[in-house]
N, C-alpha and C. Protein backbone atom coordinates (compact mmCIF):
# COMPACT_ATOMS: atom_id res chain seq x y z
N UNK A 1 55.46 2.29 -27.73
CA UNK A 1 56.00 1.85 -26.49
C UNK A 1 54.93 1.19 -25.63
N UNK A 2 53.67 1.66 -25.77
CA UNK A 2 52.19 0.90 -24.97
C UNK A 2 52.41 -0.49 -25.70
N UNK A 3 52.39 -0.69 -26.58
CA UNK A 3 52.52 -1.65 -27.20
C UNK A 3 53.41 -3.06 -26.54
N UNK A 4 54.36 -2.59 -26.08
CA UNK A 4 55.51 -3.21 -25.64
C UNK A 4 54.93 -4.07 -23.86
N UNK A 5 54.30 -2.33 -23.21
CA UNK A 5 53.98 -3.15 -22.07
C UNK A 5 52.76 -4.21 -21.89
N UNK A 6 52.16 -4.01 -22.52
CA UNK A 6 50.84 -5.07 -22.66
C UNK A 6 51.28 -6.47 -23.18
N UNK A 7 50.34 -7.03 -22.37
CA UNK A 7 50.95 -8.44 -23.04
C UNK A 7 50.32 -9.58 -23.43
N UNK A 8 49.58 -10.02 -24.03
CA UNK A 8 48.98 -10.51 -24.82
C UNK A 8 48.78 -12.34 -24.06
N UNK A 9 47.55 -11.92 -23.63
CA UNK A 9 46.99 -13.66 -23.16
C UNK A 9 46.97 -14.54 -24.26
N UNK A 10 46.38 -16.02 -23.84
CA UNK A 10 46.16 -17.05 -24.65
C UNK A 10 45.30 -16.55 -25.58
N UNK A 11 44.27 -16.19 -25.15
CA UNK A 11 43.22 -15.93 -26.23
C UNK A 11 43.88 -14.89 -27.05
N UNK A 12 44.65 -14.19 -27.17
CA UNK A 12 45.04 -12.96 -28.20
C UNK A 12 44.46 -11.66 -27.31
N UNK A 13 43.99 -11.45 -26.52
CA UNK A 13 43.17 -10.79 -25.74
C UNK A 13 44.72 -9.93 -24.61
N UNK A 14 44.22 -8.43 -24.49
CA UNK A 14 44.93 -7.77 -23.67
C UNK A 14 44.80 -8.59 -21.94
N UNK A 15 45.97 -8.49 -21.48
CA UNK A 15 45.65 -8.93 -20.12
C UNK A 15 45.81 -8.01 -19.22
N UNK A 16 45.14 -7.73 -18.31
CA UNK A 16 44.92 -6.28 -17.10
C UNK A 16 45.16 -6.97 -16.05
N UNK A 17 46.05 -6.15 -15.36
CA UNK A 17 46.37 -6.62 -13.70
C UNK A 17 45.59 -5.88 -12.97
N UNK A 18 44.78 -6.63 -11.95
CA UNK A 18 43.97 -6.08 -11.18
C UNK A 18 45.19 -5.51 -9.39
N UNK A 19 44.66 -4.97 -8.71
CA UNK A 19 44.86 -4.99 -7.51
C UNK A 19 44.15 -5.46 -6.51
N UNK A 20 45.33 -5.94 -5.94
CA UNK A 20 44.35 -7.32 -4.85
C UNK A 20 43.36 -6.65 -3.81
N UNK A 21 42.54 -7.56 -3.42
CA UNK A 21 41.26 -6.94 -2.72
C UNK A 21 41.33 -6.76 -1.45
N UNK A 22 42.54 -6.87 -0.54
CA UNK A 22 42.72 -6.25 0.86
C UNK A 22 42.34 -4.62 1.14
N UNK A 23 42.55 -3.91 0.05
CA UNK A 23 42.45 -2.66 0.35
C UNK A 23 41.23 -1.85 -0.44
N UNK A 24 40.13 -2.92 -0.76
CA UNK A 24 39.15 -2.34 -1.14
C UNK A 24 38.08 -2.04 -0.14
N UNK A 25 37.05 -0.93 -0.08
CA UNK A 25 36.34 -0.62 0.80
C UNK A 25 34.81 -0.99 0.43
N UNK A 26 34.65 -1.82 0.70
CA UNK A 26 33.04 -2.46 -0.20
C UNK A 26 31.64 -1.57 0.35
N UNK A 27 32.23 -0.59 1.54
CA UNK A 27 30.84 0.06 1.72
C UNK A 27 30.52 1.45 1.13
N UNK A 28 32.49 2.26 0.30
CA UNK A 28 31.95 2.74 -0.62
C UNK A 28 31.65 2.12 -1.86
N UNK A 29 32.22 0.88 -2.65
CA UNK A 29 31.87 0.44 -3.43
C UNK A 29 30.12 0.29 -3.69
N UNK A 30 29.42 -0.27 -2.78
CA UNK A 30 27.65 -0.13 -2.18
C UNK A 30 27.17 1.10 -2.40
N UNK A 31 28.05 2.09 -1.83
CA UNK A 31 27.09 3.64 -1.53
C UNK A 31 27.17 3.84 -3.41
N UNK A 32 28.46 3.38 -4.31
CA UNK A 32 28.15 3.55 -5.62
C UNK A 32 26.93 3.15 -6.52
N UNK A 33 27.24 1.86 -6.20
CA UNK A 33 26.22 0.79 -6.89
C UNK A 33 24.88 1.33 -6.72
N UNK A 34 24.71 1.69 -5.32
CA UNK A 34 22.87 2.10 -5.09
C UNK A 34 22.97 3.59 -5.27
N UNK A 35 23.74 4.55 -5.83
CA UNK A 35 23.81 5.76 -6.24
C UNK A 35 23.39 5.24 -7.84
N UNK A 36 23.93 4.70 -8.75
CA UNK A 36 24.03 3.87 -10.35
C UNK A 36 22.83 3.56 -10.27
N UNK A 37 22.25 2.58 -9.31
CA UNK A 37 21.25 2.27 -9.62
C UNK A 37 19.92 3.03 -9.40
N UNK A 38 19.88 3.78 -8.76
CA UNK A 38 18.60 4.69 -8.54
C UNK A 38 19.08 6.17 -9.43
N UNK A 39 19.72 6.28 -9.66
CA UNK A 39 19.60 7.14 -11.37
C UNK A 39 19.32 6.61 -12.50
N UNK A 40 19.72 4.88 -12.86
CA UNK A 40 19.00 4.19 -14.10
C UNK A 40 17.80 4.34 -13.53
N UNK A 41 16.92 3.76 -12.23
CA UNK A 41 15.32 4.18 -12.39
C UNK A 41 14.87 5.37 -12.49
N UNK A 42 15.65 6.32 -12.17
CA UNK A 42 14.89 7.61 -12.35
C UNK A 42 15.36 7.76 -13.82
N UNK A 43 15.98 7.20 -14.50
CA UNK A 43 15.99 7.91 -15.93
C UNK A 43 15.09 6.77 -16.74
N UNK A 44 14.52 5.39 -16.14
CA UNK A 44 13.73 4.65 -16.76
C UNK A 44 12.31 5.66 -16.56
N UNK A 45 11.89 5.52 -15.11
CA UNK A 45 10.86 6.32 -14.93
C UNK A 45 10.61 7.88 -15.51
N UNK A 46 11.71 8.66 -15.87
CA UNK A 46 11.42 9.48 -16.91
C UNK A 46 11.26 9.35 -18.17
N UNK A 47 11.76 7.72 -19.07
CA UNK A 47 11.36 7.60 -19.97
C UNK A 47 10.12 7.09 -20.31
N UNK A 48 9.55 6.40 -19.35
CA UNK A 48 8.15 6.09 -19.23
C UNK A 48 7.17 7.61 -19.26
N UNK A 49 7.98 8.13 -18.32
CA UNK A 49 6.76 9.22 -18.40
C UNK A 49 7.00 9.81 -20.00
N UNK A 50 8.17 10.27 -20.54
CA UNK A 50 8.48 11.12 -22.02
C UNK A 50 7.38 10.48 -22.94
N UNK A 51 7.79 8.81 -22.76
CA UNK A 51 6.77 8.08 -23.70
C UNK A 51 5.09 8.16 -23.35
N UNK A 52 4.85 8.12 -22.62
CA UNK A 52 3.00 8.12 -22.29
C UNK A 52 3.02 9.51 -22.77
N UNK A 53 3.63 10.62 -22.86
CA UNK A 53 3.14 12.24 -23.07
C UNK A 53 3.47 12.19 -24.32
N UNK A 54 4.61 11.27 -25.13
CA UNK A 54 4.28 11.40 -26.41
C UNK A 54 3.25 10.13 -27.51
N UNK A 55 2.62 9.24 -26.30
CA UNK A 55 1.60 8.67 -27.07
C UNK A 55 0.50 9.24 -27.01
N UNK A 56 0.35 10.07 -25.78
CA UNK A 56 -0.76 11.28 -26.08
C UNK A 56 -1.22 12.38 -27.19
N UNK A 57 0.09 12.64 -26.93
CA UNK A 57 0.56 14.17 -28.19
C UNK A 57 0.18 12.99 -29.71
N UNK A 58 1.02 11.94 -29.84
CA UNK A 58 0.24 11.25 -31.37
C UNK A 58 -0.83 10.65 -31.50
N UNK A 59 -1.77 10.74 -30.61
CA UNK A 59 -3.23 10.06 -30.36
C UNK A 59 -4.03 11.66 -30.82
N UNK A 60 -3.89 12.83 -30.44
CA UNK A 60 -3.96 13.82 -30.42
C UNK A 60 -3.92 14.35 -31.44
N UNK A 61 -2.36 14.42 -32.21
CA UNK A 61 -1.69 14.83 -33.82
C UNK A 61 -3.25 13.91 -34.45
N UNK A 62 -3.05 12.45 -34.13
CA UNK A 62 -4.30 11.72 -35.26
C UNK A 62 -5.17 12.04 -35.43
N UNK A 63 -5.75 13.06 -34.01
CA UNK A 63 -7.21 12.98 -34.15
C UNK A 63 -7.67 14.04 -34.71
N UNK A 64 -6.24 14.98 -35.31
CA UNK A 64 -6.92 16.24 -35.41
C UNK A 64 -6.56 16.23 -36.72
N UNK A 65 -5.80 15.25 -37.38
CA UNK A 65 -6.10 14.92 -38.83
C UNK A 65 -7.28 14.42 -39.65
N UNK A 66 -7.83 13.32 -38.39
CA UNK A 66 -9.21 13.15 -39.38
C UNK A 66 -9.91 13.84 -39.16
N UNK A 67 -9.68 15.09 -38.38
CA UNK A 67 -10.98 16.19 -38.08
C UNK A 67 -10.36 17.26 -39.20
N UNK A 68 -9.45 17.31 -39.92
CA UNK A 68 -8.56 17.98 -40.76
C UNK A 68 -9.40 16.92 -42.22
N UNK A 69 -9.65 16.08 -42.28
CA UNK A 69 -9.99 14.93 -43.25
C UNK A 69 -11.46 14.91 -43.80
N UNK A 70 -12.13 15.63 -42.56
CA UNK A 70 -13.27 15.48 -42.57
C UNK A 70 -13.96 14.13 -41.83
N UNK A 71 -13.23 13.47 -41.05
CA UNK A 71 -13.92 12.07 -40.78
C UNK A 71 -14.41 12.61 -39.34
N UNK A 72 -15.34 13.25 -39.10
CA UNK A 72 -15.56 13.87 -37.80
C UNK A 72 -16.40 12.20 -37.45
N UNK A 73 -17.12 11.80 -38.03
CA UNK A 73 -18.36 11.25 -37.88
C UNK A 73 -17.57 9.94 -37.38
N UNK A 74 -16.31 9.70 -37.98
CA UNK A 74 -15.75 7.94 -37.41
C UNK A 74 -15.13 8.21 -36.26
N UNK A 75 -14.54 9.30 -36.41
CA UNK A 75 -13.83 9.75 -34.80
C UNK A 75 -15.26 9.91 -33.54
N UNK A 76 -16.05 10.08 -33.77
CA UNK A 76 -16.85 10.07 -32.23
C UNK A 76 -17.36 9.33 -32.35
N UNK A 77 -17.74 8.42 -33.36
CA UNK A 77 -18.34 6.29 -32.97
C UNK A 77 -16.91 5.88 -32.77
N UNK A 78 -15.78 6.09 -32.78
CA UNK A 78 -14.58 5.39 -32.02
C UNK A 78 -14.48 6.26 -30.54
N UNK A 79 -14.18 7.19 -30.46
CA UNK A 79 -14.80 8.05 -29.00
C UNK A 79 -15.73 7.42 -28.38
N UNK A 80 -16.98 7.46 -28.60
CA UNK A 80 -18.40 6.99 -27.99
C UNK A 80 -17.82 5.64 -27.72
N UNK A 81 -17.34 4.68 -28.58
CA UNK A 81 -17.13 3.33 -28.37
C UNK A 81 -15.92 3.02 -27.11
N UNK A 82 -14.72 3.96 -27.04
CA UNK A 82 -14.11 4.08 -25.82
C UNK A 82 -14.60 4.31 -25.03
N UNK A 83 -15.32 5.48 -24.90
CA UNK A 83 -15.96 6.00 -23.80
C UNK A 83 -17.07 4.46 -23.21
N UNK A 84 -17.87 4.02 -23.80
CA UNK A 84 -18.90 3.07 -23.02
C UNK A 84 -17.47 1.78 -22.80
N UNK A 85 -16.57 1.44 -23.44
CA UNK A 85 -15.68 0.43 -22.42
C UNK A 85 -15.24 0.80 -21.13
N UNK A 86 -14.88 2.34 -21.35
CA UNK A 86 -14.11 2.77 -19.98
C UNK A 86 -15.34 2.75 -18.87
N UNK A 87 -16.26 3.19 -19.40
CA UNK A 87 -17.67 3.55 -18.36
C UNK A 87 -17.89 1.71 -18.07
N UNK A 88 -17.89 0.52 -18.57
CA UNK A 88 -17.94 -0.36 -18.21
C UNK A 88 -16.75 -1.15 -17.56
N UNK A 89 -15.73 -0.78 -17.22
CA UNK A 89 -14.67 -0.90 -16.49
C UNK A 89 -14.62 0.00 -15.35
N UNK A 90 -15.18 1.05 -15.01
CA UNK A 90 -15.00 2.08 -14.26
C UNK A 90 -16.52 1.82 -13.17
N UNK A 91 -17.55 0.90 -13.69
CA UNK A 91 -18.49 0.35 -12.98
C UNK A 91 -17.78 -0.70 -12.38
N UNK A 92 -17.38 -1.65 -12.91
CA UNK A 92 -16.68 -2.65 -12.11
C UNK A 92 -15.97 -2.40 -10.83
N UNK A 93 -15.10 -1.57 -11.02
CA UNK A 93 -13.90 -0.98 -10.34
C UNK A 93 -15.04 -0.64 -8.95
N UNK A 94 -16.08 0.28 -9.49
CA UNK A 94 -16.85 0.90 -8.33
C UNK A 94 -17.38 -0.22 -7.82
N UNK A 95 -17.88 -1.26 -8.17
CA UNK A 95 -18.58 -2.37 -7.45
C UNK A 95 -17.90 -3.26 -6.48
N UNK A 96 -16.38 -3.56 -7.15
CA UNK A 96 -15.43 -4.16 -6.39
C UNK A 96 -15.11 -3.33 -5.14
N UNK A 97 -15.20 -2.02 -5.29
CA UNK A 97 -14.62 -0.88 -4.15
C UNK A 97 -16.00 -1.29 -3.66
N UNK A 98 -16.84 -1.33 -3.41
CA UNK A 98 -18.25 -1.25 -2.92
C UNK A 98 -18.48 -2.80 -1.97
N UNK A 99 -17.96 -3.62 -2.34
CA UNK A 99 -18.24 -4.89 -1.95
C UNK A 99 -16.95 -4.85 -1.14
N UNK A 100 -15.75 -4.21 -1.13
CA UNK A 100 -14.87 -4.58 0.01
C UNK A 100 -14.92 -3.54 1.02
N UNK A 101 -15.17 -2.27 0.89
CA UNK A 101 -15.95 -0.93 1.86
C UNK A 101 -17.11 -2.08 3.21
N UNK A 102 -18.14 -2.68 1.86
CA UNK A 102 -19.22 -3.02 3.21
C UNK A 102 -18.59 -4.61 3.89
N UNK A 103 -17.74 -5.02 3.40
CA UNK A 103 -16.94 -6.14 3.73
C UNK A 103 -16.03 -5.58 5.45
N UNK A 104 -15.70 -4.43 5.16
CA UNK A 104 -14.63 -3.43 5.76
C UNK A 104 -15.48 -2.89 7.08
N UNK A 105 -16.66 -3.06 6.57
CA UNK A 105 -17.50 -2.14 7.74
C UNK A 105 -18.06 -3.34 8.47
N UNK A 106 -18.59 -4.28 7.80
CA UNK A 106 -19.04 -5.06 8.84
C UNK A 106 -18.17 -5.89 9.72
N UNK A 107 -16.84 -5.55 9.49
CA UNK A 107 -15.78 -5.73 10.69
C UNK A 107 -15.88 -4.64 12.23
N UNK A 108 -16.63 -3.55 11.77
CA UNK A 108 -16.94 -2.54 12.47
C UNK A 108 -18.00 -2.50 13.33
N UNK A 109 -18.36 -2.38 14.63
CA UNK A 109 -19.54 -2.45 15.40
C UNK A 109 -20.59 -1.51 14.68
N UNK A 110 -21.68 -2.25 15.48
CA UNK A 110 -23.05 -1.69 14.34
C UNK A 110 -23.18 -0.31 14.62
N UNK A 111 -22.86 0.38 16.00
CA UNK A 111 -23.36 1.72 16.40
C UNK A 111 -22.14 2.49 15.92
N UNK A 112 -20.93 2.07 15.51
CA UNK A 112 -20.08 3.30 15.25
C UNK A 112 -19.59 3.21 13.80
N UNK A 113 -20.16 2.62 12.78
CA UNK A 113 -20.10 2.23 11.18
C UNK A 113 -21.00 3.56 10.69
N UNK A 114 -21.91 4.15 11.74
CA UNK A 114 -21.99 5.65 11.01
C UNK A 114 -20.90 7.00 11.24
N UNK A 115 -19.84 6.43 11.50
CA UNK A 115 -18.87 7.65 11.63
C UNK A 115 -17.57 7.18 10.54
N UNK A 116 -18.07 5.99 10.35
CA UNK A 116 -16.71 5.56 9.46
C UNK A 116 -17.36 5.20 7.74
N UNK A 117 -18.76 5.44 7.80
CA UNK A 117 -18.73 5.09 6.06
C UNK A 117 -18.21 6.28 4.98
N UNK A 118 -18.26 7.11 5.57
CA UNK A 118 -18.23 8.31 4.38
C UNK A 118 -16.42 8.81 4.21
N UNK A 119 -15.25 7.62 4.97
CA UNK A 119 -14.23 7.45 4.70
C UNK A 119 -14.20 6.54 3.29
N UNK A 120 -12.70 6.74 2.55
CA UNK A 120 -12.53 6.51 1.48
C UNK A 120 -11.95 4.82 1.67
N UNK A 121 -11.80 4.22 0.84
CA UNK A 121 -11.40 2.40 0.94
C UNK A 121 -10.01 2.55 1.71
N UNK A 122 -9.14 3.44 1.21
CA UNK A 122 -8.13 2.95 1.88
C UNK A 122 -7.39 3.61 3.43
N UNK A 123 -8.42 4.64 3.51
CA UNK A 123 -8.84 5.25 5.05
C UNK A 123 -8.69 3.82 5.72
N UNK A 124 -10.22 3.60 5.07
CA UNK A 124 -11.47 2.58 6.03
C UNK A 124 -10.89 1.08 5.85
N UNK A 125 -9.36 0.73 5.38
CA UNK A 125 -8.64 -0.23 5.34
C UNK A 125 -7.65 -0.10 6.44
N UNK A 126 -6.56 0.98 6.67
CA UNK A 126 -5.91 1.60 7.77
C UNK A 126 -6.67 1.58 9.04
N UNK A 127 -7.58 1.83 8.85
CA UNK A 127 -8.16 1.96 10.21
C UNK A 127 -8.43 0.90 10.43
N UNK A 128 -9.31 -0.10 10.12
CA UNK A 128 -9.06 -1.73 10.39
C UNK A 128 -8.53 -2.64 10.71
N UNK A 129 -7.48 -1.90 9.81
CA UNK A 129 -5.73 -3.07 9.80
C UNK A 129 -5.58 -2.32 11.82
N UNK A 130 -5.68 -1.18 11.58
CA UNK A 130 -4.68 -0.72 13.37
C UNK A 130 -6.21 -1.13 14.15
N UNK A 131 -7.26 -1.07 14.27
CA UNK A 131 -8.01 -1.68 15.20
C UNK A 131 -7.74 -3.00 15.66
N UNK A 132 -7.50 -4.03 14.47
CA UNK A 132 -7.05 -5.50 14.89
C UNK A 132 -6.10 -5.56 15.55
N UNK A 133 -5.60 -6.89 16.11
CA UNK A 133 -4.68 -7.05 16.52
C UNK A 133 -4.06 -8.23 15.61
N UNK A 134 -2.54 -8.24 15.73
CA UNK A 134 -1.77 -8.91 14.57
C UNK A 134 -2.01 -10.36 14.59
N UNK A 135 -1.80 -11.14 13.68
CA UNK A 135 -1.97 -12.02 13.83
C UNK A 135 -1.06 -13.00 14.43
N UNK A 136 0.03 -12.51 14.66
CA UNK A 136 1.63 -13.21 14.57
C UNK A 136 1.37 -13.19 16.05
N UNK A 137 1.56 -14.87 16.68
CA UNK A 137 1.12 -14.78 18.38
C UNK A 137 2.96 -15.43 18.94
N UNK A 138 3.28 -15.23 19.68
CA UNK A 138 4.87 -15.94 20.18
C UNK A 138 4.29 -17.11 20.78
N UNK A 139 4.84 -18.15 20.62
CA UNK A 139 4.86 -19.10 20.89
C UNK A 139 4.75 -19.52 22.66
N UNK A 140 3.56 -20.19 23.29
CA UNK A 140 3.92 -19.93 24.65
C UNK A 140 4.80 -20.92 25.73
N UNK A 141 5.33 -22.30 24.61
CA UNK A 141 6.02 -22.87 25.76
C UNK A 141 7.53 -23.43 25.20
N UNK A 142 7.81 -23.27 23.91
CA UNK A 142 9.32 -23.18 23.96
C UNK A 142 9.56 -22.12 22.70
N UNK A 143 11.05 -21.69 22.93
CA UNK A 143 11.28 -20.76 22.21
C UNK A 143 12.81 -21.45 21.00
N UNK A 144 13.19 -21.29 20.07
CA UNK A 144 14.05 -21.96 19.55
C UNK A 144 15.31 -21.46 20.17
N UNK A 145 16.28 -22.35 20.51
CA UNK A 145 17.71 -22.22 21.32
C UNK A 145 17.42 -22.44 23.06
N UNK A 146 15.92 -22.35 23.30
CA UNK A 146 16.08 -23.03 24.81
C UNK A 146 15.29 -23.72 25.17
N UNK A 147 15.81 -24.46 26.25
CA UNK A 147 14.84 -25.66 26.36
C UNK A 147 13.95 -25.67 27.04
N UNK A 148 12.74 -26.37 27.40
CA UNK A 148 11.38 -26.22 27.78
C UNK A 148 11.72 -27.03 29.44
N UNK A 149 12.37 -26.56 29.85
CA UNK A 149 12.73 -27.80 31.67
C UNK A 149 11.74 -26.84 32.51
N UNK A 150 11.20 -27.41 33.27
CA UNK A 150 10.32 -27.25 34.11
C UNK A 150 11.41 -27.29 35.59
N UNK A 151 11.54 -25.70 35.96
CA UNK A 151 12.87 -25.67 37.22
C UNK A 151 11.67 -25.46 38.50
N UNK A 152 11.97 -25.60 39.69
CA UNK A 152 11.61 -25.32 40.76
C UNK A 152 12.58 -24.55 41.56
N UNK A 153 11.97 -24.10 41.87
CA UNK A 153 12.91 -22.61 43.05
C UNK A 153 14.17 -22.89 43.34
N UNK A 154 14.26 -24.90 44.20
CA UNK A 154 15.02 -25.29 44.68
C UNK A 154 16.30 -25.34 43.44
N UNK A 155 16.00 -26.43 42.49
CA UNK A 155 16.93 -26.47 41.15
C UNK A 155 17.41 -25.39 40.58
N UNK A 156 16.07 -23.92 40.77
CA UNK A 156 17.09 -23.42 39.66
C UNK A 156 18.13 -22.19 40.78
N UNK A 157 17.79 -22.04 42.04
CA UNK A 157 18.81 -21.64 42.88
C UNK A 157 20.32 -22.29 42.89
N UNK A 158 20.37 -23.39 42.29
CA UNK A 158 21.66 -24.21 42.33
C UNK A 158 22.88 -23.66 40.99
N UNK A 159 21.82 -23.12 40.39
CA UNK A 159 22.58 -23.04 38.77
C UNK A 159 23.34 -21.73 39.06
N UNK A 160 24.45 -21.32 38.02
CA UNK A 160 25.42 -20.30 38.05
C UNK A 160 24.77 -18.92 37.74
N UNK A 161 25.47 -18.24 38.48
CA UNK A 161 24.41 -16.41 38.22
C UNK A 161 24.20 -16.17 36.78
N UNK A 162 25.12 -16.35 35.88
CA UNK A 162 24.94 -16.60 34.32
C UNK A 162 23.42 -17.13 34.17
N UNK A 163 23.47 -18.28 34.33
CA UNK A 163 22.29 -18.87 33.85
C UNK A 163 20.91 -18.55 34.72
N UNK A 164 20.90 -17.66 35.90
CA UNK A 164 20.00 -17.45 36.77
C UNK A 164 19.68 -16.25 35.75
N UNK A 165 20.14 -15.62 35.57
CA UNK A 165 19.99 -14.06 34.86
C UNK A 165 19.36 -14.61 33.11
N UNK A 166 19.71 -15.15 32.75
CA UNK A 166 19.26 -15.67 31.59
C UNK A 166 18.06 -16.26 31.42
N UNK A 167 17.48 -16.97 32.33
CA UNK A 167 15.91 -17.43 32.75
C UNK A 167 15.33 -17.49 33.45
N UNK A 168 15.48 -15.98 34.20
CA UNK A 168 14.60 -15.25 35.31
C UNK A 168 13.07 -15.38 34.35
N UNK A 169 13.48 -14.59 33.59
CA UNK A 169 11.70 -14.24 33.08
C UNK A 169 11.17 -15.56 32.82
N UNK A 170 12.22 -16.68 32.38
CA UNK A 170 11.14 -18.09 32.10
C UNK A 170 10.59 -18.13 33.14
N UNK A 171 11.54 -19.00 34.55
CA UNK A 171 10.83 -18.74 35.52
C UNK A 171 9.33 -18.60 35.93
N UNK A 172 9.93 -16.92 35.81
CA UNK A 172 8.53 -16.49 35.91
C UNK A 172 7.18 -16.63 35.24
N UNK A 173 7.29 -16.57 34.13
CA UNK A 173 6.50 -16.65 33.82
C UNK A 173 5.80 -18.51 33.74
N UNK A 174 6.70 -19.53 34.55
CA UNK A 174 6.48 -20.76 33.97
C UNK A 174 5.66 -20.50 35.75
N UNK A 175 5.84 -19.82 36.46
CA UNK A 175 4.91 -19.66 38.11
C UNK A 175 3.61 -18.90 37.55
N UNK A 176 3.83 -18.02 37.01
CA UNK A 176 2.45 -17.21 36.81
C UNK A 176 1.47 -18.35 35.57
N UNK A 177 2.14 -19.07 35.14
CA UNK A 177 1.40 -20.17 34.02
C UNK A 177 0.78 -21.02 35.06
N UNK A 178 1.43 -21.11 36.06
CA UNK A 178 1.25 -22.53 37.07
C UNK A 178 -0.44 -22.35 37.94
N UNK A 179 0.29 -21.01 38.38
CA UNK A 179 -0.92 -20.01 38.80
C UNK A 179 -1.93 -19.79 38.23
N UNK A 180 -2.06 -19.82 37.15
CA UNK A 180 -3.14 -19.33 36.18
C UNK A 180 -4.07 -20.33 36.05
N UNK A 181 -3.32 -22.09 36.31
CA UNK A 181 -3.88 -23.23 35.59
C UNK A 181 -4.88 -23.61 37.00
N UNK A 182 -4.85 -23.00 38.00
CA UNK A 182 -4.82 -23.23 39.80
C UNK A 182 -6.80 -23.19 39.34
């Protein structure tokens, strides 16, 4: 009897009636989607971790075969030989940290760089970043959507309370600019 109600498109393919989209709620549809999606990363990020603990465990299983083999002697010239790459990567790392630390400090006045060296890089980065000030300055003589008119007391007393209330602060601040230039 299923058989009967289905009904068969052009392609040979079942055809499904949807329900129309007036009565769908798209902000639970959202709260789904970002529920779906932050359980696939947490189950990616647990497979990352499963995998690094089991390339350990078979780095491990190997090594204790050729020590099972007798190859003690090739396993620590491959050891020793890791070990001096990592020790020559792990100098780098320190030199680069070293060259942006005194980079970091000499942003710092000379008399108070003895209270801040024995902080860590990314202390002594935080603290830098909030000592400065941002770089992002507002623009000081037009703003986008209004226009740059130069009003006088008289002109802009004429205009509607709407628009008086709307560029009080230009105004002002276009008198205290005026003032400033005196």
């Amino acid at each position: 009897m299923t058989e009967e109600q289905t009904t068969l498109n052009v392609d040979g393919q079942n055809a499904q009636t949807t329900s129309p989209d007036g009565d769908v709620d798209y902000e639970i549809l959202y709260q789904k989607e970002k529920k779906y999606s932050q359980s696939l990363r947490s189950r990616a990020q647990e497979a990352e971790t499963k995998n690094g603990d089991l390339s350990l465990k078979a780095e491990d299983d190997r090594q204790a075969k050729l020590i099972a083999e007798g190859k003690k002697d090739d396993l620590i010239a491959e050891l020793s030989e890791r070990n001096k790459a990592a020790e020559a990567d792990l100098s780098g790392y320190r030199k680069e940290e070293a060259l942006k630390k005194e980079s970091l400090l000499e942003s710092i006045d000379e008399k108070d760089r003895v209270y801040y060296e024995n902080m860590t890089l990314t202390q002594l980065e935080h603290f830098v970043s909030q000592s400065q000030s941002p770089d992002v300055s507002n623009p000081a003589v037009a703003v986008q959507g209004r226009t740059n008119a130069d009003f006088s007391i008289d002109s802009f007393m004429k205009e509607n309370d709407k628009f008086k209330r709307e560029n009080f602060g230009d105004i002002l601040k276009s008198y205290k600019q005026k003032a400033s230039n005196k």
